[in-house]
N, C-alpha and C. Protein backbone atom coordinates (compact mmCIF):
# COMPACT_ATOMS: atom_id res chain seq x y z
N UNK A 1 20.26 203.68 -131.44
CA UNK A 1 19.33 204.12 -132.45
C UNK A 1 19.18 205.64 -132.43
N UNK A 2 18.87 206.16 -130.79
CA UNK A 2 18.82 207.45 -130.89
C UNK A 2 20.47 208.37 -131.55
N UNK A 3 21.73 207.44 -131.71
CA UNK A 3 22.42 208.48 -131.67
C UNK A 3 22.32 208.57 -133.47
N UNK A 4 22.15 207.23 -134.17
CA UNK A 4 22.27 207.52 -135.92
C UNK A 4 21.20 208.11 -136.14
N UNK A 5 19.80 208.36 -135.56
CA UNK A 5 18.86 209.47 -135.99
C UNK A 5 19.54 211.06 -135.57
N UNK A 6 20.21 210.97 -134.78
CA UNK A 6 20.57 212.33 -134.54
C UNK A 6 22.04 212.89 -135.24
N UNK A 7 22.44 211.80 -135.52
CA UNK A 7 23.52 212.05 -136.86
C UNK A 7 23.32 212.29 -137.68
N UNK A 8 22.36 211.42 -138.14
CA UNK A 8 21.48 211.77 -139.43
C UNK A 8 20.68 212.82 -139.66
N UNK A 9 20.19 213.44 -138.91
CA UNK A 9 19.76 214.81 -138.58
C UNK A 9 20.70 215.73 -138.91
N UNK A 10 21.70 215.59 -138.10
CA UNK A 10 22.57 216.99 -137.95
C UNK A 10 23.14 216.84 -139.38
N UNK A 11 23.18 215.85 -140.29
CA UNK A 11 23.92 215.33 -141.77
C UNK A 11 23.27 216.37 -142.57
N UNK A 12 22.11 215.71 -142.33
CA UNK A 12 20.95 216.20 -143.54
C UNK A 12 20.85 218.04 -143.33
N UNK A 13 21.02 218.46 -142.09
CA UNK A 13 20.82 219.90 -142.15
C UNK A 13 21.82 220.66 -142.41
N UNK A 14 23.20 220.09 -142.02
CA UNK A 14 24.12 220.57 -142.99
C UNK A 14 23.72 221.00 -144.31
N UNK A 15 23.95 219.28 -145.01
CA UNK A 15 23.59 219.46 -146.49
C UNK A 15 22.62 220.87 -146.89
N UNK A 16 21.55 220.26 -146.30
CA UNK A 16 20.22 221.14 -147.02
C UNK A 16 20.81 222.64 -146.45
N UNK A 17 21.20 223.08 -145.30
CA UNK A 17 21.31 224.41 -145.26
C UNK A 17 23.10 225.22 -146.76
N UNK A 18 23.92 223.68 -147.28
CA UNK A 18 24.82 223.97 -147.72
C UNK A 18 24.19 224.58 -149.56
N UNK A 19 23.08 222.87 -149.64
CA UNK A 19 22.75 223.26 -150.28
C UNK A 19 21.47 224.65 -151.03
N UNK A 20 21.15 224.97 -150.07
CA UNK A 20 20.25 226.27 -150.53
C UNK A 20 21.37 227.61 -150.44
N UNK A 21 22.88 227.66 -150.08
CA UNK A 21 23.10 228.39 -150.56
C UNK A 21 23.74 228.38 -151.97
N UNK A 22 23.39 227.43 -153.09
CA UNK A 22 24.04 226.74 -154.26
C UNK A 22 22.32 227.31 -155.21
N UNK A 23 23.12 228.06 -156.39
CA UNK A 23 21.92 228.22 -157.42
C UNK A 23 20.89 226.79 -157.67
N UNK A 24 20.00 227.24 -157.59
CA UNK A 24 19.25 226.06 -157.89
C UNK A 24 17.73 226.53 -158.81
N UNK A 25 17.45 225.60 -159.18
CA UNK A 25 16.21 226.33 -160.61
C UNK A 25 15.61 224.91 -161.19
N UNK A 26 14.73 225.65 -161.81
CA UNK A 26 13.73 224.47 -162.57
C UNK A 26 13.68 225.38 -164.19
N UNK A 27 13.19 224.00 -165.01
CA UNK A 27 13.77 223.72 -166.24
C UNK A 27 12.57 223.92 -167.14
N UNK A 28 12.56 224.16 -168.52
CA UNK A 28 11.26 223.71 -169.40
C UNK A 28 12.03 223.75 -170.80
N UNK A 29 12.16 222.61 -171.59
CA UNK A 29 12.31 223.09 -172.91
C UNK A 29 11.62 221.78 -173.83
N UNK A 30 12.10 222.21 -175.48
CA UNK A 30 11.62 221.28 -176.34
C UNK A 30 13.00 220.45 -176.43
N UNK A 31 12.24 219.03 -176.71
CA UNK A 31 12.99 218.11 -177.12
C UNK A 31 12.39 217.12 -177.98
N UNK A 32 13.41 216.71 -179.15
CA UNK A 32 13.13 216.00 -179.93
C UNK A 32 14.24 214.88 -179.99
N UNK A 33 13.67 213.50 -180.85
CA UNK A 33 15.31 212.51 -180.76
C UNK A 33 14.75 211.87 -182.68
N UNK A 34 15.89 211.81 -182.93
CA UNK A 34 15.51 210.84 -184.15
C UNK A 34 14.84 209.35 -184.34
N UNK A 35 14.16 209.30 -185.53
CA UNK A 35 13.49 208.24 -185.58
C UNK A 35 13.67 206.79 -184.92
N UNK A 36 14.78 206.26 -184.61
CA UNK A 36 15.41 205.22 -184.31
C UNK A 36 15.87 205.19 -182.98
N UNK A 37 15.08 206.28 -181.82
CA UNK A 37 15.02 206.06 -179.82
C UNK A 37 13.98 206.15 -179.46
N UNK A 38 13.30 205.70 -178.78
CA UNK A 38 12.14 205.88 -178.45
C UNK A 38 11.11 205.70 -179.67
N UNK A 39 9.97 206.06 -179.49
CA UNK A 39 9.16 206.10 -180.57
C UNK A 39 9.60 207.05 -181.59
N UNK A 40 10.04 208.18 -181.16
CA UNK A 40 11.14 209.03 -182.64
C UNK A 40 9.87 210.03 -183.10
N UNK A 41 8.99 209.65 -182.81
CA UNK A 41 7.81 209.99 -183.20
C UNK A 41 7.08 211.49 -182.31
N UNK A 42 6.77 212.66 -182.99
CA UNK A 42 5.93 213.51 -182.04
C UNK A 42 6.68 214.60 -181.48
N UNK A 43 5.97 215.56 -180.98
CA UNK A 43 6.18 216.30 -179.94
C UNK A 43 6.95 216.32 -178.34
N UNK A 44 8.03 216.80 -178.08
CA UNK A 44 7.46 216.58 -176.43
C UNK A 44 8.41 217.58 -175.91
N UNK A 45 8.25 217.19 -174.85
CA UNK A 45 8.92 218.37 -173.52
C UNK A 45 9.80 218.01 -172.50
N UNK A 46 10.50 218.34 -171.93
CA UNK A 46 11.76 218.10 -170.91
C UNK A 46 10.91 219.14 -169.53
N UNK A 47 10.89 218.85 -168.82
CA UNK A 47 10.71 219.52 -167.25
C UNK A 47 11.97 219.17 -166.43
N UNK A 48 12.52 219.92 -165.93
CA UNK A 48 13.28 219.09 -164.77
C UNK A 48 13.55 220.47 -163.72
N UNK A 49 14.74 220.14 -163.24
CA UNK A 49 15.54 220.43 -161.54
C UNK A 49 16.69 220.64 -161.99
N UNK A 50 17.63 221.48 -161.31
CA UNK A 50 18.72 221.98 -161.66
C UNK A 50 19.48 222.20 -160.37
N UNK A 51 20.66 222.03 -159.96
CA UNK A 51 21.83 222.60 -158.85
C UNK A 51 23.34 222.49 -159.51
N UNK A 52 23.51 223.79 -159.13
CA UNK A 52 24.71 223.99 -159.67
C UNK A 52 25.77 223.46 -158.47
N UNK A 53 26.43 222.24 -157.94
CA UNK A 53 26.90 221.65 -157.14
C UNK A 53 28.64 222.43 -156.79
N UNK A 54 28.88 223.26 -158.13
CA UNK A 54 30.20 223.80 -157.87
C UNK A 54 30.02 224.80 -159.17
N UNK A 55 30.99 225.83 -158.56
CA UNK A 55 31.37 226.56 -160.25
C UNK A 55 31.34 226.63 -161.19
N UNK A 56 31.64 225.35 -161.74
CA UNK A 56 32.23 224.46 -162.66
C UNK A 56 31.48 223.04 -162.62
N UNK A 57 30.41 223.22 -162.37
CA UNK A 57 29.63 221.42 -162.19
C UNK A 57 28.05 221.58 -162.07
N UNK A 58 27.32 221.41 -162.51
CA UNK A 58 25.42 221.27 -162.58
C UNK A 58 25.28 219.90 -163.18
N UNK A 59 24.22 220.02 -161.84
CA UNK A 59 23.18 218.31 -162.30
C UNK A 59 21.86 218.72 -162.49
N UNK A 60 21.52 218.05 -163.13
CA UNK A 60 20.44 218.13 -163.63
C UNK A 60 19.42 216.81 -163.52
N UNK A 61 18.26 217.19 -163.58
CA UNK A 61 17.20 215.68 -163.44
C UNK A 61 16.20 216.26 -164.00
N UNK A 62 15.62 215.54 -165.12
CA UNK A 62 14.55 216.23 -166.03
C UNK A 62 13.41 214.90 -166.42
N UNK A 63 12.40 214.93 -166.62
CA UNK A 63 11.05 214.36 -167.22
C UNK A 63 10.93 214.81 -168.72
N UNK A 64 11.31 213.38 -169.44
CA UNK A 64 10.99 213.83 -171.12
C UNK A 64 9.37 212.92 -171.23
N UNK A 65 8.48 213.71 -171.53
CA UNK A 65 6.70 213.66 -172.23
C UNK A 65 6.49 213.97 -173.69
N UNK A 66 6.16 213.15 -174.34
CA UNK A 66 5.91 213.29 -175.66
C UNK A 66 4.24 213.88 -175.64
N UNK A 67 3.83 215.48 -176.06
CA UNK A 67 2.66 215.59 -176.10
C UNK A 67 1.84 215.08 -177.24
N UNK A 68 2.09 214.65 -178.10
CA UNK A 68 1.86 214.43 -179.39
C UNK A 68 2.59 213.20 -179.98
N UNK A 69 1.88 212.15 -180.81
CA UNK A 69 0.49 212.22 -180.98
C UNK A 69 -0.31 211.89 -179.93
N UNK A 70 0.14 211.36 -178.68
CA UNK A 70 -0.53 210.55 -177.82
C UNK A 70 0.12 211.32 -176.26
N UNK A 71 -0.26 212.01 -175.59
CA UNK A 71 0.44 212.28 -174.76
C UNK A 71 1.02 211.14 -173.73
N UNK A 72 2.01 211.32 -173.31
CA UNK A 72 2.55 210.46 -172.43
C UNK A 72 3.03 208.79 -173.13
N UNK A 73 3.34 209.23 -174.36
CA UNK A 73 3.62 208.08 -175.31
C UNK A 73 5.01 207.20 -175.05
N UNK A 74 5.58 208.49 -174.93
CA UNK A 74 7.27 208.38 -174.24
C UNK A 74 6.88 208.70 -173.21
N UNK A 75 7.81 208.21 -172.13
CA UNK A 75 7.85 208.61 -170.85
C UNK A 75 9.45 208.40 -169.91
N UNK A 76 10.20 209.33 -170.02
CA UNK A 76 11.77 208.95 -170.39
C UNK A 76 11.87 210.17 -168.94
N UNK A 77 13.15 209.43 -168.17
CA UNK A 77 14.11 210.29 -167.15
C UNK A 77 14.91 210.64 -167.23
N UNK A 78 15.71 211.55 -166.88
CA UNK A 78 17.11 212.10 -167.50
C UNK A 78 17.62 212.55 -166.36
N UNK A 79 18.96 212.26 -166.20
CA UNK A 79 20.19 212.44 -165.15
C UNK A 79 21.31 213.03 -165.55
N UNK A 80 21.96 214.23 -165.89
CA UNK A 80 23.35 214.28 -166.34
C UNK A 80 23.81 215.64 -165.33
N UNK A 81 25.43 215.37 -166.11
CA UNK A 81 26.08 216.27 -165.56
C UNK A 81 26.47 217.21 -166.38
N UNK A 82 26.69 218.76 -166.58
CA UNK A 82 26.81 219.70 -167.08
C UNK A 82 28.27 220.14 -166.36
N UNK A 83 29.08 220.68 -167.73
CA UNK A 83 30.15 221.21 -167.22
C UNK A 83 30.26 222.76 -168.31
N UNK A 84 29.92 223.71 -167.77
CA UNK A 84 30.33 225.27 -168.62
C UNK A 84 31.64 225.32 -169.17
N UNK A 85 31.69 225.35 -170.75
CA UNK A 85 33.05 225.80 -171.15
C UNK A 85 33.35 227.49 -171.36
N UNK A 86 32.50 228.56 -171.16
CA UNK A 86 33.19 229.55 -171.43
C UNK A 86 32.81 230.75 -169.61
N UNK A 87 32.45 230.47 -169.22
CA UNK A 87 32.54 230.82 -167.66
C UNK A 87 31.79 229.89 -166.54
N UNK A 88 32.40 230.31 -165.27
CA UNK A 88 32.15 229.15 -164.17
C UNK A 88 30.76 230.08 -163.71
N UNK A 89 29.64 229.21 -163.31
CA UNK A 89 28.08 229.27 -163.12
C UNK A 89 27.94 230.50 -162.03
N UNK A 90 29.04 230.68 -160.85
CA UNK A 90 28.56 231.51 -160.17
C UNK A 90 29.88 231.74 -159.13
N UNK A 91 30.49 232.83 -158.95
CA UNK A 91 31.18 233.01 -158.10
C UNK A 91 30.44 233.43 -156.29
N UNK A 92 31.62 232.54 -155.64
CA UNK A 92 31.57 232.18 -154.47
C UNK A 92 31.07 233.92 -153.78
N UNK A 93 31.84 235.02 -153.85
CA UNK A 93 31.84 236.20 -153.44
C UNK A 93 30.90 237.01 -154.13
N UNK A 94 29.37 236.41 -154.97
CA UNK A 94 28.58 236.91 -155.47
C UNK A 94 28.76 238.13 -156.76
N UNK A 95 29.76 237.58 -157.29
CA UNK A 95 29.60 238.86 -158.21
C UNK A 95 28.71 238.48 -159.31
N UNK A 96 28.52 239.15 -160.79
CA UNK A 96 28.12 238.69 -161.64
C UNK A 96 28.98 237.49 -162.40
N UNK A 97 27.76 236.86 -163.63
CA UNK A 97 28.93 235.81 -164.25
C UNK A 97 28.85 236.38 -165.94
N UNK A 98 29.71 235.63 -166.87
CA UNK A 98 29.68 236.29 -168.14
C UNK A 98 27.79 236.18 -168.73
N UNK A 99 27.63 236.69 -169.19
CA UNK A 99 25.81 236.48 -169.40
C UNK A 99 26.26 235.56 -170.34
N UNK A 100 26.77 235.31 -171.40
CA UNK A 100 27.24 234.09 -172.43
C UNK A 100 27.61 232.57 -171.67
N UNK A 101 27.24 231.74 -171.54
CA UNK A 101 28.07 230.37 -171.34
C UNK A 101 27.26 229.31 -172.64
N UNK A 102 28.23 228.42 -172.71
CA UNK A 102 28.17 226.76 -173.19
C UNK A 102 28.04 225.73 -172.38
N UNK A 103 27.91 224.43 -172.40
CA UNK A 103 27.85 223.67 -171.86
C UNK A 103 27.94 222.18 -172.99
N UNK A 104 28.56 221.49 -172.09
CA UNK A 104 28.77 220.00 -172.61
C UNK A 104 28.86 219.35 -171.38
N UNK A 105 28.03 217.90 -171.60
CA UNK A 105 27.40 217.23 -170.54
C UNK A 105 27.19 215.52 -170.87
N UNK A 106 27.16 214.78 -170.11
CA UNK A 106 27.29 214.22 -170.07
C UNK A 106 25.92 213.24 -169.34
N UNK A 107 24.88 212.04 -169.59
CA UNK A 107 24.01 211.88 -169.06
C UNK A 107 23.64 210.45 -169.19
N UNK A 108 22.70 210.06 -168.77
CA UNK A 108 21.61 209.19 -168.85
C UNK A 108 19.84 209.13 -168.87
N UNK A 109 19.50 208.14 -169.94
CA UNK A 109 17.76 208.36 -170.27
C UNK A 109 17.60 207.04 -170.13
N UNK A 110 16.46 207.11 -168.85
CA UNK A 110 15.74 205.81 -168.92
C UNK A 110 14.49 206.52 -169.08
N UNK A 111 13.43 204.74 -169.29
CA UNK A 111 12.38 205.06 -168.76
C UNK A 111 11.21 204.13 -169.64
N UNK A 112 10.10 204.57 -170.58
CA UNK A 112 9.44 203.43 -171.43
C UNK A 112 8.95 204.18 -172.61
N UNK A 113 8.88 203.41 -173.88
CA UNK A 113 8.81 204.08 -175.16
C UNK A 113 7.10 203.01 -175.30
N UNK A 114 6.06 203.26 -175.01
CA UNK A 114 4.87 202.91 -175.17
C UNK A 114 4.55 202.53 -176.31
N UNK A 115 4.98 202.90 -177.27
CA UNK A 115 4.71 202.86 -178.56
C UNK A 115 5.25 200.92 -178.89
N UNK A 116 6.22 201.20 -179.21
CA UNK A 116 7.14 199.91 -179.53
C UNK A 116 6.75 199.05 -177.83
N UNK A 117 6.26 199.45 -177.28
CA UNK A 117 6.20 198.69 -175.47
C UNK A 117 7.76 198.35 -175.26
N UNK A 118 7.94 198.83 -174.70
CA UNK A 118 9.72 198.16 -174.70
C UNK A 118 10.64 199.65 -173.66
N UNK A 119 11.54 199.08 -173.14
CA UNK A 119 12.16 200.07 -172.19
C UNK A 119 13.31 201.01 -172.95
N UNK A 120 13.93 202.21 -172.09
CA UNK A 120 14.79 203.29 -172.88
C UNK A 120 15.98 203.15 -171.93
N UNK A 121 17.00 202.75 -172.29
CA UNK A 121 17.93 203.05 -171.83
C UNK A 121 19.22 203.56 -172.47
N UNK A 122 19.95 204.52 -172.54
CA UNK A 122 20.72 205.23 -173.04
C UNK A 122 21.67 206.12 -172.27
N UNK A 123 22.83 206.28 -172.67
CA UNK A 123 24.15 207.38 -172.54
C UNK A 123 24.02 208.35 -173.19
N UNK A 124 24.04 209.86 -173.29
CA UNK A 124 23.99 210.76 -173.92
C UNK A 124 25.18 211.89 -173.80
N UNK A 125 25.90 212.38 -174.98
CA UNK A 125 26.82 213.12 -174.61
C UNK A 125 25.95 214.46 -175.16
N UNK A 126 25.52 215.84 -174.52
CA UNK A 126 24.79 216.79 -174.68
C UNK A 126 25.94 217.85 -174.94
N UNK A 127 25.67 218.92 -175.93
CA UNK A 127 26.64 219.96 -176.11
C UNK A 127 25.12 221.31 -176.23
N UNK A 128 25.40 222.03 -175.50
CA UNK A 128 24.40 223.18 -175.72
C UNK A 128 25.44 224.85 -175.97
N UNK A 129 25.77 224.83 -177.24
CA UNK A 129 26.63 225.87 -177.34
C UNK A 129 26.23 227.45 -177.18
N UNK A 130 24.68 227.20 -176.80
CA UNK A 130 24.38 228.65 -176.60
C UNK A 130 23.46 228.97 -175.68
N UNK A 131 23.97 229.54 -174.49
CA UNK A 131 22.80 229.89 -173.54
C UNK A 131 23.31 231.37 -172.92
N UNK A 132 22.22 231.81 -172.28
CA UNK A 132 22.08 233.50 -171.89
C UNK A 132 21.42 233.54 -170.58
N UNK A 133 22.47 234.25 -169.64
CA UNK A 133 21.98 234.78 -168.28
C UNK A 133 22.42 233.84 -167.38
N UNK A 134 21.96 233.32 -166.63
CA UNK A 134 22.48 232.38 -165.46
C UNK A 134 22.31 232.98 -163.59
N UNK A 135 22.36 232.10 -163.05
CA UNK A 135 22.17 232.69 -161.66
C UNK A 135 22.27 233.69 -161.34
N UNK A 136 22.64 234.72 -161.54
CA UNK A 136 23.09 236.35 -161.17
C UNK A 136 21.90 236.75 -161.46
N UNK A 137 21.73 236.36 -162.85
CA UNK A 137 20.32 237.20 -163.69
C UNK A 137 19.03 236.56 -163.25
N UNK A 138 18.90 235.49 -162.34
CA UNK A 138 17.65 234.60 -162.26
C UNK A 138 17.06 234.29 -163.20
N UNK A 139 17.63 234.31 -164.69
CA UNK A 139 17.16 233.27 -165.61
C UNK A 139 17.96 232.74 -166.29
N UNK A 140 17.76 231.76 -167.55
CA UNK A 140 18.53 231.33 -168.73
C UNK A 140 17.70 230.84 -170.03
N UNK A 141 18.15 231.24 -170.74
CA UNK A 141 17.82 230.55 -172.08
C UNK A 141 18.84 230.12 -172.77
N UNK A 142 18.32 228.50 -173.19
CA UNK A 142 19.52 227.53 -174.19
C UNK A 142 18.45 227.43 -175.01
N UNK A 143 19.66 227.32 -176.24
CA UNK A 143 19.21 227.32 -177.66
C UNK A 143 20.39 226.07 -177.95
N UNK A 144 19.86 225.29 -179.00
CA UNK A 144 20.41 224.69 -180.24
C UNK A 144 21.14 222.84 -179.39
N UNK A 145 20.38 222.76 -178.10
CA UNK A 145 21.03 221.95 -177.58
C UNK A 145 20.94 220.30 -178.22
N UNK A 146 22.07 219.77 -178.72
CA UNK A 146 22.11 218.32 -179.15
C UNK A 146 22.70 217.85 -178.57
N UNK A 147 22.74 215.50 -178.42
CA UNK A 147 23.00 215.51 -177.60
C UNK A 147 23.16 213.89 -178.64
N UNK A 148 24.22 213.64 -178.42
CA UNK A 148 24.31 212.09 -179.15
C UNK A 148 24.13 211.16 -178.57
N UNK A 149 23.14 210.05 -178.48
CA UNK A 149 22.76 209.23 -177.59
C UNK A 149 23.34 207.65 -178.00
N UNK A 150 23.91 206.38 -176.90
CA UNK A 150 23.65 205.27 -177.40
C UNK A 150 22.43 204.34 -176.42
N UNK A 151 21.82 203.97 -177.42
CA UNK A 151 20.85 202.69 -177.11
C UNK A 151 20.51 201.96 -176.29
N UNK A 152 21.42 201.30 -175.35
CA UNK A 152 21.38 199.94 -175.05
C UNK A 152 20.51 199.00 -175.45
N UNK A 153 19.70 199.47 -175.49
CA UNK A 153 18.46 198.41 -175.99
C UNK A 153 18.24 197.95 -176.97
N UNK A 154 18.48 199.20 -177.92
CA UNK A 154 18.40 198.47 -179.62
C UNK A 154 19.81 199.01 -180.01
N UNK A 155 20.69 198.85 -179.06
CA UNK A 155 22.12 198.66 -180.00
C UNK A 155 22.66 199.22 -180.68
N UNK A 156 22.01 200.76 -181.06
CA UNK A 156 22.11 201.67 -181.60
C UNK A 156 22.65 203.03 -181.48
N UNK A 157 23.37 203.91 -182.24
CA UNK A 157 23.10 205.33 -182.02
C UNK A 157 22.19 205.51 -182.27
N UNK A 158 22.06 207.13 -181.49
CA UNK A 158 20.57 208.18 -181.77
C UNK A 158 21.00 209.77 -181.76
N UNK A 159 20.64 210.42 -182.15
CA UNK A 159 20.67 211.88 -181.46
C UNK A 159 19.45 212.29 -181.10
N UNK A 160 19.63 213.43 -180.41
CA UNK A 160 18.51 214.12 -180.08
C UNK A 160 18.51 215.40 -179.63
N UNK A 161 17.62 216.19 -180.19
CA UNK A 161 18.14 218.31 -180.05
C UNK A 161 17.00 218.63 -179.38
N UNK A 162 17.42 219.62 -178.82
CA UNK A 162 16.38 220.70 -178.05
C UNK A 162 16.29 221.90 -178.52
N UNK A 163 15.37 222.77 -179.56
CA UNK A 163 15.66 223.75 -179.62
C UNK A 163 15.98 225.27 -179.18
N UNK A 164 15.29 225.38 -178.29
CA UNK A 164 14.67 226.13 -176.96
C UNK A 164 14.79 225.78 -175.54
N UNK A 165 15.07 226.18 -174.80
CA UNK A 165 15.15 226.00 -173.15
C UNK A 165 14.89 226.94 -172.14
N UNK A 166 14.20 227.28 -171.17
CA UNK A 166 14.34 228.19 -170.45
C UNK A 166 14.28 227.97 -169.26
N UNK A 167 14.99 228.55 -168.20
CA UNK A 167 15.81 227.95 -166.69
C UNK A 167 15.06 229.25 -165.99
N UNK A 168 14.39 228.97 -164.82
CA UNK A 168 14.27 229.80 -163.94
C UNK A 168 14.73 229.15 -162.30
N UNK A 169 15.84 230.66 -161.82
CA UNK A 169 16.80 229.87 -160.81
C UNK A 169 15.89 230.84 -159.77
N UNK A 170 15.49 229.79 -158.62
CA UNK A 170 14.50 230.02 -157.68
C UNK A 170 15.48 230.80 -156.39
């Protein structure tokens, strides 16, 4: 017993010391989805967590809240993976990165649509063709991000855009 706690130890401090040297940041933007996911209905907001796991690779984990009309009406999780198409997130030897990148991504939304009472489950392919700054700069802003969603639940497509985003990398 004592030796898998002490494996497990020495595992985990790897990781965590590998991962704090990997950009990492927290999230805030608007999000909206069309009438036909979730309640479709209202206002709301995305919060999440961010690590850029490679160059070329960010995950993400975000909280979608509908403030309006009812706060907490929606109540949806989000998991995806982000891949930059016009420069890689951060070089290894610290230099700067292009202040311009894109992104297309790939995800999943669970969680509960209160409204209709009924659960969210969905695939989302996300394209955010415009964002500014990135780890070097300790911030970002995405604009214009959409993201085509399917259903599972009601069998359906959906989309859903974000207009605004802003990343602060801790």
């Amino acid at each position: 017993m004592k030796k898998h706690f002490l494996l497990t130890t020495i595992l985990l401090t790897l990781f965590c010391t590998r991962l704090t040297a990997l950009p990492v940041g927290i999230s805030l933007s608007t999000w909206g989805a069309s009438k036909n996911f979730a309640s479709g209905e209202g206002t709301h907001a995305s919060v999440g967590a961010f690590v850029a796991l490679a160059p070329r690779l960010e995950v993400e984990a975000s909280a979608i809240v509908s403030l309006t009309p009812t706060i907490a009406q929606d109540l949806i999780g989000s998991l995806s993976l982000s891949f930059p198409f016009a420069a890689p997130l951060y070089y290894t030897g610290g230099e700067g990165t292009l202040y311009y990148n894109g992104f297309i991504g790939l995800g999943y939304l669970g969680g509960w649509d209160d409204h209709h009472q009924r659960a969210v489950h969905a695939l989302s392919l996300r394209v955010i063709p415009f964002t500014l700054g990135g780890s070097y700069y300790t911030r970002r802003e995405r604009a214009l991000a959409f993201s085509v969603l399917y259903d599972f639940v009601g069998h359906q497509w959906a989309m859903s855009w974000s207009l605004l985003g802003f990343d602060l990398y801790l």
